[in-house]
Every structure is written in C-alpha cells, then in structure tokens.
Protein backbone atom coordinates (compact mmCIF):
# COMPACT_ATOMS: atom_id res chain seq x y z
CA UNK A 1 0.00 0.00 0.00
CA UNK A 2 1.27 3.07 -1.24
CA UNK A 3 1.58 6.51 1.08
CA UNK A 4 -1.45 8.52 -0.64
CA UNK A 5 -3.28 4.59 -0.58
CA UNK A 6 -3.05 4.85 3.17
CA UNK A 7 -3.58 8.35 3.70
CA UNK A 8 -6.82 8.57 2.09
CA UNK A 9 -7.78 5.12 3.84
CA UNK A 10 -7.14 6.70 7.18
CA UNK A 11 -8.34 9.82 6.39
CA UNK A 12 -11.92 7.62 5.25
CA UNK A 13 -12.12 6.08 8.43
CA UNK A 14 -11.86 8.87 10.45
CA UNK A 15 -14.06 10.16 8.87
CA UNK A 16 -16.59 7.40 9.51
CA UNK A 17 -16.39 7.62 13.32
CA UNK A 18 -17.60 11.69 13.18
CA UNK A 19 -21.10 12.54 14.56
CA UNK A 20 -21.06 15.94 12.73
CA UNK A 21 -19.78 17.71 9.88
CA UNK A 22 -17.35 20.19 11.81
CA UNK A 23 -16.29 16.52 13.39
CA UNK A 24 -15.95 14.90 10.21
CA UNK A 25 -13.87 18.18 8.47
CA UNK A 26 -11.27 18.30 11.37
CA UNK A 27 -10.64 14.49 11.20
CA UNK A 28 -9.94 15.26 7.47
CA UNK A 29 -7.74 18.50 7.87
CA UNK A 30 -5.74 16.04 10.65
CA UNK A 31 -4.89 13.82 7.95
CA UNK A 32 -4.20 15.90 5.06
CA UNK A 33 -2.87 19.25 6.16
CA UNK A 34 0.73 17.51 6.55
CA UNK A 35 0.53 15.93 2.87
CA UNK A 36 -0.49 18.82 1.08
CA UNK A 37 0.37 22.27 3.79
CA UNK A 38 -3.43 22.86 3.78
CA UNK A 39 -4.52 26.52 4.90
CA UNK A 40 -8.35 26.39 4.79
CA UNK A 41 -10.62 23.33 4.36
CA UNK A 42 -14.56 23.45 3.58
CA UNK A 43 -17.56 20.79 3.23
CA UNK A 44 -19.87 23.61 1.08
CA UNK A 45 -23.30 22.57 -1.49
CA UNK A 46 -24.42 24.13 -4.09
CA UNK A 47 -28.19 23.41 -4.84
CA UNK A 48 -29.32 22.83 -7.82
CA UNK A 49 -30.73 26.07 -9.46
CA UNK A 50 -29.51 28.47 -6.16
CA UNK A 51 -27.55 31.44 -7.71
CA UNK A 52 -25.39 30.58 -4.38
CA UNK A 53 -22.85 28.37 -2.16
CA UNK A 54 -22.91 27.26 1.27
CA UNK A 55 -20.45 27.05 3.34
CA UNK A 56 -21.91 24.14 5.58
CA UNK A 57 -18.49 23.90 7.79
CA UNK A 58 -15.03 24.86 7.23
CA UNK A 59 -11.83 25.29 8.84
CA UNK A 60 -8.66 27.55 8.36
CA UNK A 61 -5.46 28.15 9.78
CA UNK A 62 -5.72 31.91 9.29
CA UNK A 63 -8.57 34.31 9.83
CA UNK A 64 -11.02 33.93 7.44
CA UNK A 65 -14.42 35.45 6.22
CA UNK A 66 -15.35 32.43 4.32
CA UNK A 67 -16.68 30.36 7.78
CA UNK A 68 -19.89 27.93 8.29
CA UNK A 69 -22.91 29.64 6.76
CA UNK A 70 -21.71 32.09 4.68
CA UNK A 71 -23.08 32.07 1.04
CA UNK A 72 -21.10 33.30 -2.20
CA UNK A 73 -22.48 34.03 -5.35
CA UNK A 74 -22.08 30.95 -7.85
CA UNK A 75 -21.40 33.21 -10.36
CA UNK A 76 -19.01 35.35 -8.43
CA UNK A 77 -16.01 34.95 -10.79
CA UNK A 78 -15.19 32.77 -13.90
CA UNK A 79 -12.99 30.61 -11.90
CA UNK A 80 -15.64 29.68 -9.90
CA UNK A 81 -18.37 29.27 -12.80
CA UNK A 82 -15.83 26.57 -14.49
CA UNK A 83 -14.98 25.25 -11.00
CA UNK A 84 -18.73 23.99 -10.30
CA UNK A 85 -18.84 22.64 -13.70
CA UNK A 86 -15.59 20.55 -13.47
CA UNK A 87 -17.17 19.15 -9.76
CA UNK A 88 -20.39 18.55 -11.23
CA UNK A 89 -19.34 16.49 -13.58
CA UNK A 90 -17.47 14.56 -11.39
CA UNK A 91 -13.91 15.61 -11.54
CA UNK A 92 -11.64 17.60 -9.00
CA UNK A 93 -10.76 21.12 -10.18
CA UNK A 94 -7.92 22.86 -9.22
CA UNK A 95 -7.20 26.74 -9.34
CA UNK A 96 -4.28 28.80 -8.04
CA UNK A 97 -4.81 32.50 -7.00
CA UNK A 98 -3.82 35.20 -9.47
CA UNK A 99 -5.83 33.30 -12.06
CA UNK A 100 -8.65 36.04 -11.79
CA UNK A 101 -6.99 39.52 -10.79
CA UNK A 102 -10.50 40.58 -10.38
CA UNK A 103 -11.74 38.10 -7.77
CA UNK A 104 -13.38 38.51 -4.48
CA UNK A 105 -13.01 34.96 -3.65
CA UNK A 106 -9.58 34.70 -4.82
CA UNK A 107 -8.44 37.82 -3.44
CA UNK A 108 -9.61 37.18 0.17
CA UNK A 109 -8.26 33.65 -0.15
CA UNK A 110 -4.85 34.57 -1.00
CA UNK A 111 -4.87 37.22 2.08
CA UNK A 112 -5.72 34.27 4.39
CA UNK A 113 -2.33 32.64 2.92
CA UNK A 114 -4.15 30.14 0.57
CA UNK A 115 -2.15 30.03 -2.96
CA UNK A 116 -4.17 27.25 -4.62
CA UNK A 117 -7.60 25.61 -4.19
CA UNK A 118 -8.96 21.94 -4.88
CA UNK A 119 -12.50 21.59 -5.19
CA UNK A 120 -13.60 17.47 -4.50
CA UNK A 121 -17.07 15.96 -5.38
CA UNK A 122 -18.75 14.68 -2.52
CA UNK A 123 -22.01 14.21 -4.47
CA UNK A 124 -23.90 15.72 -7.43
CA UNK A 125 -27.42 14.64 -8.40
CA UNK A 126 -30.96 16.20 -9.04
CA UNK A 127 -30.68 18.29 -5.80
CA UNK A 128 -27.74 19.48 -6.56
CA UNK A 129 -23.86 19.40 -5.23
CA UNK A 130 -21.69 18.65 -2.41
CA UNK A 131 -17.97 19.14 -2.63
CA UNK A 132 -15.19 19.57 -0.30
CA UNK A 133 -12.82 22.69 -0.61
CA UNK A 134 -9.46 22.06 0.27
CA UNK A 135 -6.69 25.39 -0.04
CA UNK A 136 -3.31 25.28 0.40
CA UNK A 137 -0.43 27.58 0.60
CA UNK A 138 1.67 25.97 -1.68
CA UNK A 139 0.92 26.27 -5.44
CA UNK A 140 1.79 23.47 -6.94
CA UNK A 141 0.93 20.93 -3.71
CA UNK A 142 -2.36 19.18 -5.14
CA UNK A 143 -1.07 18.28 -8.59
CA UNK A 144 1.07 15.44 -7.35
CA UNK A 145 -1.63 13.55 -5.59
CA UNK A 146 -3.24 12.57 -8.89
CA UNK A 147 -6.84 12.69 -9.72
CA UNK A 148 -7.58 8.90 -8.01
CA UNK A 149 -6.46 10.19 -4.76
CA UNK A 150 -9.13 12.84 -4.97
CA UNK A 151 -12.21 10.43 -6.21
CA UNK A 152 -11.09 7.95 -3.78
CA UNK A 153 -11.27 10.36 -1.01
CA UNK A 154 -14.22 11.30 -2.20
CA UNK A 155 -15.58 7.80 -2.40
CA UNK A 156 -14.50 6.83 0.87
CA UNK A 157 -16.05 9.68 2.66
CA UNK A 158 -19.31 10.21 0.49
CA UNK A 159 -21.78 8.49 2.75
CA UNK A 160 -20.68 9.82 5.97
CA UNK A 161 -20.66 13.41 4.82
CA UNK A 162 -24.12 12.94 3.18
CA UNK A 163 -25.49 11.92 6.25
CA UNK A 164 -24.11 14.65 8.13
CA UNK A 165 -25.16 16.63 6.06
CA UNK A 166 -28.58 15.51 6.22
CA UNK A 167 -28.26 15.59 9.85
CA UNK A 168 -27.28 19.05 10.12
CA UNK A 169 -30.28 20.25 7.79
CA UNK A 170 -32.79 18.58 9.81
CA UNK A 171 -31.43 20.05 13.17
C-alpha cells in the first residue's frame, strides 16, 4: 500500500467515526494538512438552481471570512463558474490564485495565505452538489496527488458526509 493509498484510507475512516460535519472536516484537515500544507478546508453545497454556495463547515489556519454559513455568489467569478462545472461532472478542479486579478473569492483567499484551491465531489445529483474545498499555501501541492487520490477520497467519505449533512439540515 502506497503513502497517498493509506492516507486517504485513514483519512476515510476517520471520517466514519464523526457525529457531525465540523467533526468529520477536522478528522480530514488532521490527515491531510501535513501531505499537502493545507490553509483552509470546507464541506460547502451548491443546490441545484440556487444562484449561491454554502459554506456548511469549514476550517482555516488563518482568519477567514469564508466560515460555516456564509453564502457566495455561484457566479461570483469565472474561476468559480468553471470550477462547479468541473465538480459537477465529477472531476476535482484545481485553481491557483492570481488566475482572476479581479476576484473577491480569490483575493480574500490569498490574504488568508491560501495560494491554490482543490474543489472534490462529494455528491452531485438532481438536488444538486456537495464538494469539499481544500486550499493550500503551496501552489503546486495538489497536482502530485493525482486525480484517483481525490475520487477515492471522495468515495471513501461520500456516505458519511451525506449523512451529516442531512443531519445538520434537519437540526
């Protein structure tokens, strides 16, 4: 079993063992942050037909405005238009800062130390999208991983999430 093999297989099963979302984000951000220097990690959805994003928990090593509950425009940038495309259709999608000199998001990422951001499908279907947000302050830090790492990680941790999920919409 390779490093990455057994990092997203621990990362899974911590995972498992959360009761909530916030839970089930810090288990991941315990896991990761070492392999890829993360900054700022996020569980967000994006229903379908809402001209916004959720952020349903996050976490961040820096100050940051983007915190549980806050809502950005879908359409805020370009970079985050093609983004939510790549995710819905199943694939990570990475972006570095810089890419859009005139965006919100990427500007008040990059002042929270974040240099590039992975997006992750959790799930995408009729009702719409969950993905997890991942930021790092090292540019080029995601690309080794390779883009099984990410749908495993994704397919390890999809039911738990989308349970939490479900639990913290009912409550």
């Amino acid at each position: 079993m390779n490093s990455d093999t057994r990092l997203v297989s621990q990362a899974t099963d911590a995972v498992r063992s959360a009761t909530t979302l916030d839970e089930a984000l810090t288990a991941l951000v315990q896991f990761l942050r070492p392999r890829f220097d993360l900054w700022y990690a996020a569980f967000c959805s994006h229903p379908e037909g809402d001209p916004t994003i959720t952020i349903l928990s996050s976490w961040s090593l820096a100050e940051s405005v983007f915190e549980a509950g806050t809502t950005i425009a879908s359409s805020i940038s370009q970079i985050i238009v093609g983004v939510l495309e790549q995710v819905r259709a199943g694939n990570p999608a990475r972006f570095v800062m810089g890419g859009d000199p005139d965006s919100l998001v990427e500007h008040l990422l990059a002042d929270q130390g974040v240099s590039a951001v992975i997006a992750v499908p959790i799930s995408s279907d009729e009702e719409g999208l969950i993905l997890l947000a991942l930021g790092t302050s090292t540019e080029g830090a995601f690309l080794d991983a390779g883009r099984n790492f990410y749908l495993d990680l994704s397919h390890g941790i999809a039911e738990t999430v989308l349970r939490l999920v479900a639990t913290k919409s009912a409550g």
